[in-house]
N, C-alpha and C. Protein backbone atom coordinates (compact mmCIF):
# COMPACT_ATOMS: atom_id res chain seq x y z
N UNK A 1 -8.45 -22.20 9.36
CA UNK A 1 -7.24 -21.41 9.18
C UNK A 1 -7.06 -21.11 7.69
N UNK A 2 -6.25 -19.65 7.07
CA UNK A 2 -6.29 -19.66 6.17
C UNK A 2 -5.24 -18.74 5.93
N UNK A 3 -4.08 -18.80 4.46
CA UNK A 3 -3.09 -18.34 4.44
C UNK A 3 -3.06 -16.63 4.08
N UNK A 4 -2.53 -16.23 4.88
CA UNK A 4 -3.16 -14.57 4.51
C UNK A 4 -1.99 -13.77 2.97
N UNK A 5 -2.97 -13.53 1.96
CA UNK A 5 -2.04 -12.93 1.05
C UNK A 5 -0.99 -11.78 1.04
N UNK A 6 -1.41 -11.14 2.12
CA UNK A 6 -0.79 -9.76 2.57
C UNK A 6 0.52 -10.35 3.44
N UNK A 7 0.54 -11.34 4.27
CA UNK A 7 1.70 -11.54 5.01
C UNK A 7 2.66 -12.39 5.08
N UNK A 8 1.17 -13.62 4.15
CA UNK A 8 1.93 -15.00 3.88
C UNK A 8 1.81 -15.94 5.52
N UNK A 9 0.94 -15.28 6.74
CA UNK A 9 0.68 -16.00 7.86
C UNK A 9 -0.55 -16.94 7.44
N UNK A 10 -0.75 -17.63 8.43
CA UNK A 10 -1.72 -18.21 8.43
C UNK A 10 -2.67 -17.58 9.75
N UNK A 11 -4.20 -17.11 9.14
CA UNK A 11 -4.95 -16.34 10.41
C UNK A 11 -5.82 -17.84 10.30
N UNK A 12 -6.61 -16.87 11.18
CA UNK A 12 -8.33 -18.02 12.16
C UNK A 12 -8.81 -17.75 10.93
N UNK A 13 -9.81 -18.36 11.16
CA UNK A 13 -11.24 -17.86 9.68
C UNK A 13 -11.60 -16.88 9.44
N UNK A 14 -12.42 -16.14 8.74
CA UNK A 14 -13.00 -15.15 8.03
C UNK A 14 -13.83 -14.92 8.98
N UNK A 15 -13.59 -13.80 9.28
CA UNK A 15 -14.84 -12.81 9.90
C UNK A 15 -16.10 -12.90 8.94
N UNK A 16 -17.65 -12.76 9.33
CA UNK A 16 -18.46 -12.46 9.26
C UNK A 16 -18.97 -11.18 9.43
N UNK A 17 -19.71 -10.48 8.56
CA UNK A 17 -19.84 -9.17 8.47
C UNK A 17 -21.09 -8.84 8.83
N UNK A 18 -21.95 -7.70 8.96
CA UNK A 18 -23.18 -7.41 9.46
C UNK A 18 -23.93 -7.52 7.96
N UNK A 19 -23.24 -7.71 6.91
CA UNK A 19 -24.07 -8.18 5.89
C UNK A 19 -23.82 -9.55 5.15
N UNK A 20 -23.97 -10.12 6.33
CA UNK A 20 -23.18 -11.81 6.27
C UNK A 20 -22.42 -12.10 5.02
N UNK A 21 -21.27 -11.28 4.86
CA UNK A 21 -20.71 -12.04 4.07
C UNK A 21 -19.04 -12.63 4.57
N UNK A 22 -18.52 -13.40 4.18
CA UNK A 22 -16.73 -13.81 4.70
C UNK A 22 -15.68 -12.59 4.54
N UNK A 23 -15.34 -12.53 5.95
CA UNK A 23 -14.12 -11.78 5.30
C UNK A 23 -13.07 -12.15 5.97
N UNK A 24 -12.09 -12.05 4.86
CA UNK A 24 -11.03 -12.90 5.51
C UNK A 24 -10.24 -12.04 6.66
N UNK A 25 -9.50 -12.37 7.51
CA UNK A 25 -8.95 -11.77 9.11
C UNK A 25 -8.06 -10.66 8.81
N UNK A 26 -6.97 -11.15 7.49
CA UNK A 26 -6.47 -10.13 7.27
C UNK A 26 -7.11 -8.59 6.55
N UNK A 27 -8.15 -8.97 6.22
CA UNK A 27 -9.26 -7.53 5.61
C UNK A 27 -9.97 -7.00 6.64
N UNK A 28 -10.21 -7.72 7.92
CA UNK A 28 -11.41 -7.40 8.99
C UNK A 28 -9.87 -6.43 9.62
N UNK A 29 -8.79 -7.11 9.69
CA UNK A 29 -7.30 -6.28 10.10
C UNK A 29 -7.86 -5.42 10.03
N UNK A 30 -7.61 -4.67 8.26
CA UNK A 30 -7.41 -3.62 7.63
C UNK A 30 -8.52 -2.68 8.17
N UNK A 31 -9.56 -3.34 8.21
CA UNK A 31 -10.76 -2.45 8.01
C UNK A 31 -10.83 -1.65 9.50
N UNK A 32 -10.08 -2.57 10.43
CA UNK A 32 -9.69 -2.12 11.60
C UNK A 32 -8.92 -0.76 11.74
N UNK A 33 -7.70 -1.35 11.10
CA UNK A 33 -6.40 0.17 11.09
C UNK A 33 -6.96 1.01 10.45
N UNK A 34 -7.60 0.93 9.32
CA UNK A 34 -7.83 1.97 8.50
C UNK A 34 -9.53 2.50 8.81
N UNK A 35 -10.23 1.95 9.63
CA UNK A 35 -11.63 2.68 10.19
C UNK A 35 -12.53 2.15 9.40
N UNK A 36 -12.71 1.59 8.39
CA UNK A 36 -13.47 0.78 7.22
C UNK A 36 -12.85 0.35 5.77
N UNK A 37 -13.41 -0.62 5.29
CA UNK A 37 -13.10 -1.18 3.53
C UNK A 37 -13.28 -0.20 2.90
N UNK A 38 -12.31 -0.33 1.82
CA UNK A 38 -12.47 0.31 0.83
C UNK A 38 -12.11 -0.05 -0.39
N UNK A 39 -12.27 -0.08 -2.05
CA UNK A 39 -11.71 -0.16 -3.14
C UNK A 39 -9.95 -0.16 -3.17
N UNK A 40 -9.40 1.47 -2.70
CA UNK A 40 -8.31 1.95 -2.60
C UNK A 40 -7.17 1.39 -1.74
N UNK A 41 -8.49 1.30 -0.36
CA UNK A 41 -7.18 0.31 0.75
C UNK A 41 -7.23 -0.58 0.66
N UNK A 42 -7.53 -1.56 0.00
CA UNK A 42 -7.69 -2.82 -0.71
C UNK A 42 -6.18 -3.33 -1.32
N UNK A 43 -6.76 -2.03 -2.43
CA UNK A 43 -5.69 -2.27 -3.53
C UNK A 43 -4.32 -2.03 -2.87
N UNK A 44 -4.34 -0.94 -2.40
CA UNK A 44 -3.10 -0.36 -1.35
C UNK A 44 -2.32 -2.27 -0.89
N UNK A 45 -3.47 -2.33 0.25
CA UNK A 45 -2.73 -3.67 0.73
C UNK A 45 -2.40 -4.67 -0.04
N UNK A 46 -2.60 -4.97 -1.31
CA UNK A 46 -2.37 -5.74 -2.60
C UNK A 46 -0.98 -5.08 -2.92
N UNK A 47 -0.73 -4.10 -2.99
CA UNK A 47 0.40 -3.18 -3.89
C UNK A 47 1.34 -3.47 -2.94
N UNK A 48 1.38 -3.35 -1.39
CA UNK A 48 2.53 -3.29 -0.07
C UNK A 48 2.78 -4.87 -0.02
N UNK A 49 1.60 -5.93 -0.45
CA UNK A 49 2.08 -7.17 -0.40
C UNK A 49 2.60 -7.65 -1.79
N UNK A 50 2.57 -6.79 -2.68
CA UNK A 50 3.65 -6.86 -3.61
C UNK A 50 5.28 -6.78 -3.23
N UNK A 51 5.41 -5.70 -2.59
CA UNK A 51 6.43 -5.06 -2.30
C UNK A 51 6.66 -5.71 -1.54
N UNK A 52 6.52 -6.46 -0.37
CA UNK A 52 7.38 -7.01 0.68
C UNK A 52 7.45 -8.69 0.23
N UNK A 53 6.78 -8.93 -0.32
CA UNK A 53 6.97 -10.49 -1.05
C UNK A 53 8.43 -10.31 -1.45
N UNK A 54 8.29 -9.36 -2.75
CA UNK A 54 9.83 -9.19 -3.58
C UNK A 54 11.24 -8.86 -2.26
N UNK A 55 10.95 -8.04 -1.93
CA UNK A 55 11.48 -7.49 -1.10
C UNK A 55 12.07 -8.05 0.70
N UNK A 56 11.13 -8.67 1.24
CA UNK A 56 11.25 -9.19 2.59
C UNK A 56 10.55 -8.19 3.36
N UNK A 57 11.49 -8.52 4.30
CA UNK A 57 11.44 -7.55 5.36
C UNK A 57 12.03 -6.03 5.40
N UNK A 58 11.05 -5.44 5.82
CA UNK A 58 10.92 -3.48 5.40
C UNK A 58 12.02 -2.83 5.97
N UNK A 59 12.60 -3.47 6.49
CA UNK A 59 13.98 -2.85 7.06
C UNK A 59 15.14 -2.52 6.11
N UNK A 60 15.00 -1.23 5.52
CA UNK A 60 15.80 -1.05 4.29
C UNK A 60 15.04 -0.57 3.14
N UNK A 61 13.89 -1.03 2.98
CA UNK A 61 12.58 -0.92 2.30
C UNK A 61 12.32 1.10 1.89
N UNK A 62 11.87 0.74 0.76
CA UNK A 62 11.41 2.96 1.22
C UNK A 62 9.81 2.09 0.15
N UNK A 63 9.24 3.41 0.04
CA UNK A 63 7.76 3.08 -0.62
C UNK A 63 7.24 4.57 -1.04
N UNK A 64 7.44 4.90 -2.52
CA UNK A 64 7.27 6.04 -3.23
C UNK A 64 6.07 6.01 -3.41
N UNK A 65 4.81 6.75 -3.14
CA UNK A 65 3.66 6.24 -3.62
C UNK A 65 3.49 7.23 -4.14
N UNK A 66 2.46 7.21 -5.83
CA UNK A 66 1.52 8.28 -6.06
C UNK A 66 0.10 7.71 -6.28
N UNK A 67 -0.46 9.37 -6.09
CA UNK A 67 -1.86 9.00 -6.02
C UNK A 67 -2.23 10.42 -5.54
N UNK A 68 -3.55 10.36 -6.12
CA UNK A 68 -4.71 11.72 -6.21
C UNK A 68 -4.55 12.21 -4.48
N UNK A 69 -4.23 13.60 -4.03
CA UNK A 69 -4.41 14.01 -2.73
C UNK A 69 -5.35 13.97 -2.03
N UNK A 70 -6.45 13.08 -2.95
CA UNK A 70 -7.44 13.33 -1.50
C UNK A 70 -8.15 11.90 -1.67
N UNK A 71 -9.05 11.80 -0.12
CA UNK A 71 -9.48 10.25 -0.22
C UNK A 71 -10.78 10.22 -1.51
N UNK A 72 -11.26 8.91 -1.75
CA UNK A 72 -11.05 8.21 -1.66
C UNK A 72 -9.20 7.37 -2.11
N UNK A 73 -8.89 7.44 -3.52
CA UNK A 73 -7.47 6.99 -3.86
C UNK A 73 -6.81 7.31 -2.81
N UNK A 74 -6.70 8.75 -1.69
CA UNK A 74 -5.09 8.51 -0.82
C UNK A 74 -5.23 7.40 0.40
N UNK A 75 -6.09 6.71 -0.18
CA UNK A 75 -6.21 5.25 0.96
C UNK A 75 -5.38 4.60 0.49
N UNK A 76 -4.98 4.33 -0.57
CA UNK A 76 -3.85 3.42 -0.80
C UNK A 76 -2.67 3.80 0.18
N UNK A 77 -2.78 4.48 0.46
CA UNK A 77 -1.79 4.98 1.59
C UNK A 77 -1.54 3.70 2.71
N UNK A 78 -2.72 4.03 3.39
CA UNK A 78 -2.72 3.00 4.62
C UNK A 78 -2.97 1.83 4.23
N UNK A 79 -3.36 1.38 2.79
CA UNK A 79 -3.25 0.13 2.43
C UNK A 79 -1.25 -0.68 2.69
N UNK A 80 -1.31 0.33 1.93
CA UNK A 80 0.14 0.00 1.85
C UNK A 80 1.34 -0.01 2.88
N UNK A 81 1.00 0.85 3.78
CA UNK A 81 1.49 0.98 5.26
C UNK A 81 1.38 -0.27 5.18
N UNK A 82 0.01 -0.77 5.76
CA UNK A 82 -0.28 -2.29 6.58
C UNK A 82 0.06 -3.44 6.16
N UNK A 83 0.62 -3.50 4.72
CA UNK A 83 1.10 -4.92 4.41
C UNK A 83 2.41 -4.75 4.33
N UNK A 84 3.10 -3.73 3.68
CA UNK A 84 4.61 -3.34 3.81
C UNK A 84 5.90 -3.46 5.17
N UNK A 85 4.67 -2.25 5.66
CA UNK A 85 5.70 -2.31 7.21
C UNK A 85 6.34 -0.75 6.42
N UNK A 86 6.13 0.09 5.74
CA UNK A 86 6.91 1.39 4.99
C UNK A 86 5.60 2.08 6.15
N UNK A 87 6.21 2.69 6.90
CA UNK A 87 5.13 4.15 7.54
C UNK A 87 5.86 5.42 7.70
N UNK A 88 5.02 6.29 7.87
CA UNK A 88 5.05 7.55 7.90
C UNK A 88 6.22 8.01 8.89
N UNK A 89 5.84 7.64 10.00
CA UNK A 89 6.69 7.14 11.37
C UNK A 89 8.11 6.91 11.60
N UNK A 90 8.26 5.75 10.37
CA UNK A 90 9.73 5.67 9.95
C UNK A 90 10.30 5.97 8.66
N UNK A 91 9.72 6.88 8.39
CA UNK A 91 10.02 7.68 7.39
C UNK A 91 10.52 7.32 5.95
N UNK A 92 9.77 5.80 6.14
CA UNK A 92 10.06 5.41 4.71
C UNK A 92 9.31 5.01 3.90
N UNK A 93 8.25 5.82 3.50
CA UNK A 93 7.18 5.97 2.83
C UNK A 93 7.09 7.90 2.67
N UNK A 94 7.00 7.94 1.16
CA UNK A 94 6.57 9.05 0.81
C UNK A 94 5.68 9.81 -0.31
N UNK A 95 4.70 10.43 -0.39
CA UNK A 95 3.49 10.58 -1.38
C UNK A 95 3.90 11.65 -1.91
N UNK A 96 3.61 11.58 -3.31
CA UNK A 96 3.47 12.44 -4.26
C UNK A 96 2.36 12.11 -5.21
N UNK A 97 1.68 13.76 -5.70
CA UNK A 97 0.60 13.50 -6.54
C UNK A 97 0.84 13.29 -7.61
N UNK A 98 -0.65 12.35 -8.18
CA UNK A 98 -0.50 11.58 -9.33
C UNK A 98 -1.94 11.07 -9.67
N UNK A 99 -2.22 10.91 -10.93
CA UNK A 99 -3.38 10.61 -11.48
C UNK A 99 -4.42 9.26 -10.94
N UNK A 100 -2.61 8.17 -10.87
CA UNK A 100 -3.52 6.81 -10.92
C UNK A 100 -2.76 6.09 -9.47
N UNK A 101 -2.81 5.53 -9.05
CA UNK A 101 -2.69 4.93 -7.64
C UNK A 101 -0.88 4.15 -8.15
N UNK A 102 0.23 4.37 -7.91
CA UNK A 102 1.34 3.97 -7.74
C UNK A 102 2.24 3.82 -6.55
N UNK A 103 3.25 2.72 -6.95
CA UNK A 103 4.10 2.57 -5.74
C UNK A 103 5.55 2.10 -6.36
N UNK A 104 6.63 2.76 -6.00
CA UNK A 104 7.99 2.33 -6.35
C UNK A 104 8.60 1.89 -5.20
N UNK A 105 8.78 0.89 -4.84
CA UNK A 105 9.41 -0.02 -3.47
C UNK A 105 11.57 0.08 -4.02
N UNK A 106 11.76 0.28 -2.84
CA UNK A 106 13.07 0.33 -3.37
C UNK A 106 14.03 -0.21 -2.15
N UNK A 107 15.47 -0.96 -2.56
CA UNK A 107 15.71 -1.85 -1.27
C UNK A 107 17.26 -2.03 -2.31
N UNK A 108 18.46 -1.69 -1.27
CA UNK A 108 19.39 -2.10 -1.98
C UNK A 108 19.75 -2.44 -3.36
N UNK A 109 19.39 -1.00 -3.90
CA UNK A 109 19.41 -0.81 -4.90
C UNK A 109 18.62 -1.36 -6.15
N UNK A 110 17.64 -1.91 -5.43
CA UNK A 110 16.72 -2.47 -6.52
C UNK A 110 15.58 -1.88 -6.38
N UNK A 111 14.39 -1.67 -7.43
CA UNK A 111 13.09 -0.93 -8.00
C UNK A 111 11.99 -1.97 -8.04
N UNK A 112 11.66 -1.92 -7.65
CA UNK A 112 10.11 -2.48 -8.22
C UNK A 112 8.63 -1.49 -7.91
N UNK A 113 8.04 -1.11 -9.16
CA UNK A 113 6.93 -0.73 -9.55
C UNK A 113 5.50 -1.42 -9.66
N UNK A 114 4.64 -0.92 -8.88
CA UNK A 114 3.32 -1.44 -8.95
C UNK A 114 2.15 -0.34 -8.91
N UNK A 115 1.90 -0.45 -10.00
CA UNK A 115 0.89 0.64 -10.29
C UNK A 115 -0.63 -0.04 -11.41
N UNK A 116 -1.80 0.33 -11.00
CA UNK A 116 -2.78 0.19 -11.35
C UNK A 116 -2.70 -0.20 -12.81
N UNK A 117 -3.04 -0.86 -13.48
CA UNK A 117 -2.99 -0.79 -15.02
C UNK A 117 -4.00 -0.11 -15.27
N UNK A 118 -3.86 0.71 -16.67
CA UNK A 118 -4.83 1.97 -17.29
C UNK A 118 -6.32 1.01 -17.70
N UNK A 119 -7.25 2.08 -17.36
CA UNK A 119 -8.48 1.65 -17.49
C UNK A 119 -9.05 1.25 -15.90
N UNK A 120 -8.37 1.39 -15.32
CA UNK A 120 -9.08 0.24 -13.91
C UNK A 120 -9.47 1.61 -12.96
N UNK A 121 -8.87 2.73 -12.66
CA UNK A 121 -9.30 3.44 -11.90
C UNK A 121 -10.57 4.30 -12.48
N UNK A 122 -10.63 4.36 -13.69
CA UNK A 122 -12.31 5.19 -14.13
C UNK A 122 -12.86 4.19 -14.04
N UNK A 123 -13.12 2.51 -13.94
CA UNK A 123 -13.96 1.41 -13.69
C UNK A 123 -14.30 2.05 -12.43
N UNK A 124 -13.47 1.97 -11.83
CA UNK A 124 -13.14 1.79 -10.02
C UNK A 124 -13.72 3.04 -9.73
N UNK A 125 -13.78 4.30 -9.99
CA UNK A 125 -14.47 5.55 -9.58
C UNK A 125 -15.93 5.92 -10.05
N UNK A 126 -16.36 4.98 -11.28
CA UNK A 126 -17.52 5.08 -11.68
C UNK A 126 -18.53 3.98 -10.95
N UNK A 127 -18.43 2.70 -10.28
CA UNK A 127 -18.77 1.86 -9.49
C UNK A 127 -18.66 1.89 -8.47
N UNK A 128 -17.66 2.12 -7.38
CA UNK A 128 -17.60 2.40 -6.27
C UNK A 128 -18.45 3.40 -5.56
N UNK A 129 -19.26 2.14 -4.40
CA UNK A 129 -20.32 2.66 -3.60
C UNK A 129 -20.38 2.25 -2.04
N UNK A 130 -20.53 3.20 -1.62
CA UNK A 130 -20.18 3.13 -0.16
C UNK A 130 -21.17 1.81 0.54
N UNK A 131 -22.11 1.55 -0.15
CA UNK A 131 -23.16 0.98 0.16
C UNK A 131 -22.64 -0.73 -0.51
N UNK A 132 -21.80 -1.12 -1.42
CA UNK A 132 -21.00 -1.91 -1.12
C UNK A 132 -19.55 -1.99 -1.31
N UNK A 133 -19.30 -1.27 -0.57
CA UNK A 133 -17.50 -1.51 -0.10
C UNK A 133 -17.26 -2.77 0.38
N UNK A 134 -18.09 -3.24 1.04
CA UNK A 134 -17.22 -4.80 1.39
C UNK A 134 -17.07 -5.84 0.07
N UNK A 135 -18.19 -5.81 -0.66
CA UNK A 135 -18.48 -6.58 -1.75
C UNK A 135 -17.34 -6.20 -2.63
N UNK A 136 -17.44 -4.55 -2.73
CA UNK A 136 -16.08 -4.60 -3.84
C UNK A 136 -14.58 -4.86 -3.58
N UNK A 137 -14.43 -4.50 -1.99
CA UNK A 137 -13.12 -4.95 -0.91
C UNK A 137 -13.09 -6.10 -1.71
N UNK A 138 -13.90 -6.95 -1.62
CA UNK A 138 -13.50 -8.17 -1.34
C UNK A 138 -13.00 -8.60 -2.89
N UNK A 139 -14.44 -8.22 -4.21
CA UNK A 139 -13.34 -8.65 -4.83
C UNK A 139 -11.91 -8.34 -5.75
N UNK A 140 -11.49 -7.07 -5.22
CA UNK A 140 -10.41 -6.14 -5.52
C UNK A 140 -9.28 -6.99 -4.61
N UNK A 141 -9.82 -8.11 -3.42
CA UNK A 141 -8.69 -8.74 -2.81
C UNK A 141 -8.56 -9.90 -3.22
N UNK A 142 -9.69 -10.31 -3.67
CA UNK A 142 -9.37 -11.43 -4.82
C UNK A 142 -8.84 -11.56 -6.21
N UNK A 143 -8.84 -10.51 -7.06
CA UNK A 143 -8.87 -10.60 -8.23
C UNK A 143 -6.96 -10.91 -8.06
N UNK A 144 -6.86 -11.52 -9.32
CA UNK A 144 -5.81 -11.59 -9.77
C UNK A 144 -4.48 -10.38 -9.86
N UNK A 145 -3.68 -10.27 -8.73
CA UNK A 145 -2.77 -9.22 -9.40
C UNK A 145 -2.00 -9.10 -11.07
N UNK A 146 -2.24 -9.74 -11.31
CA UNK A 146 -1.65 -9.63 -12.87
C UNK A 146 -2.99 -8.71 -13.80
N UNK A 147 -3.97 -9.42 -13.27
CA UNK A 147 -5.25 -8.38 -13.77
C UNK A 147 -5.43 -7.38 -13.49
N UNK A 148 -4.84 -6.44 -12.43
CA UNK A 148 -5.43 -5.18 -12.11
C UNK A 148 -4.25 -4.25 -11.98
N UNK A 149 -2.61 -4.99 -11.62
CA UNK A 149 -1.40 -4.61 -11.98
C UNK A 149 -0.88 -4.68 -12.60
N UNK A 150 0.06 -3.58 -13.12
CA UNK A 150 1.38 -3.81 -13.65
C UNK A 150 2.55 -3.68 -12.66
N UNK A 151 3.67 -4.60 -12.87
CA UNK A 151 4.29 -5.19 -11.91
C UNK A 151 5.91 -4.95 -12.65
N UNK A 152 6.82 -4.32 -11.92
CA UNK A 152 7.80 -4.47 -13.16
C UNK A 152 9.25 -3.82 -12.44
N UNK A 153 10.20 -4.53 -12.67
CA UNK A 153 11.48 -4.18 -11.83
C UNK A 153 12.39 -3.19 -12.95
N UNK A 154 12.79 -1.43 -12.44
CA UNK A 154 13.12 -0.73 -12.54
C UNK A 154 15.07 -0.73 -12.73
């Protein structure tokens, strides 16, 4: 068993991948809803489990995102859906374009901002290879949010 960062549950073990490597239940999730890993929906689900940590429960919740109109970056999209609970559906999630992958979570009158820190998305677009997306999934779900975010109440 192992504590999932995105929800704060505790899942079964780590899936095994066709290129044997661990992945943890809540990423095999993702890779589910969203059709495969990626860099973007990674980060996405990092950014929505920002937001609902601070925040709670999405009931009340909205989720401003920006980010480049087309995939790969508008995956942060469904990253962020899936750890938030903000969807399209209930209309409290909304995109606007933008250079670098952002999110403004907002909840009774309070802000919080999570957006990529500068430098990480030309890393992230010059490395990123389809041929290992899980490898980099994985460690874009490990790395430290303080390392790859800026985090900051509005």
């Amino acid at each position: 068993m192992r504590k999932c960062r995105a929800c704060a549950k505790v899942h079964s073990e780590p899936r095994v991948t066709p290129e044997g490597m661990e992945l943890p239940e809540e990423l095999a999730a993702l890779q589910r809803f969203h059709g495969h890993l990626g860099v973007y929906v990674t980060l996405g689900l990092r950014m929505g489990a920002v937001g609902k940590r601070r925040f709670g429960h999405y009931k009340g919740l909205t989720a401003a995102v920006r980010s480049q109109p087309d995939p790969p970056m508008r995956c942060v999209l469904d990253g962020i859906q899936f750890s938030s609970g903000c969807t399209f559906g209930k209309g409290n999630i909304s995109l606007a374009a933008g250079s670098e992958p952002e999110v403004l979570f907002e909840k009774e009158g309070k802000r919080l901002r999570v957006a990529l820190k500068r430098g990480w998305r030309e890393k992230i677009d010059r490395e990123m290879s389809k041929d290992k997306e899980i490898e980099q999934s994985l460690f874009y779900y490990e790395i430290p949010e303080g390392d790859v975010f800026e985090i900051g109440e509005l």
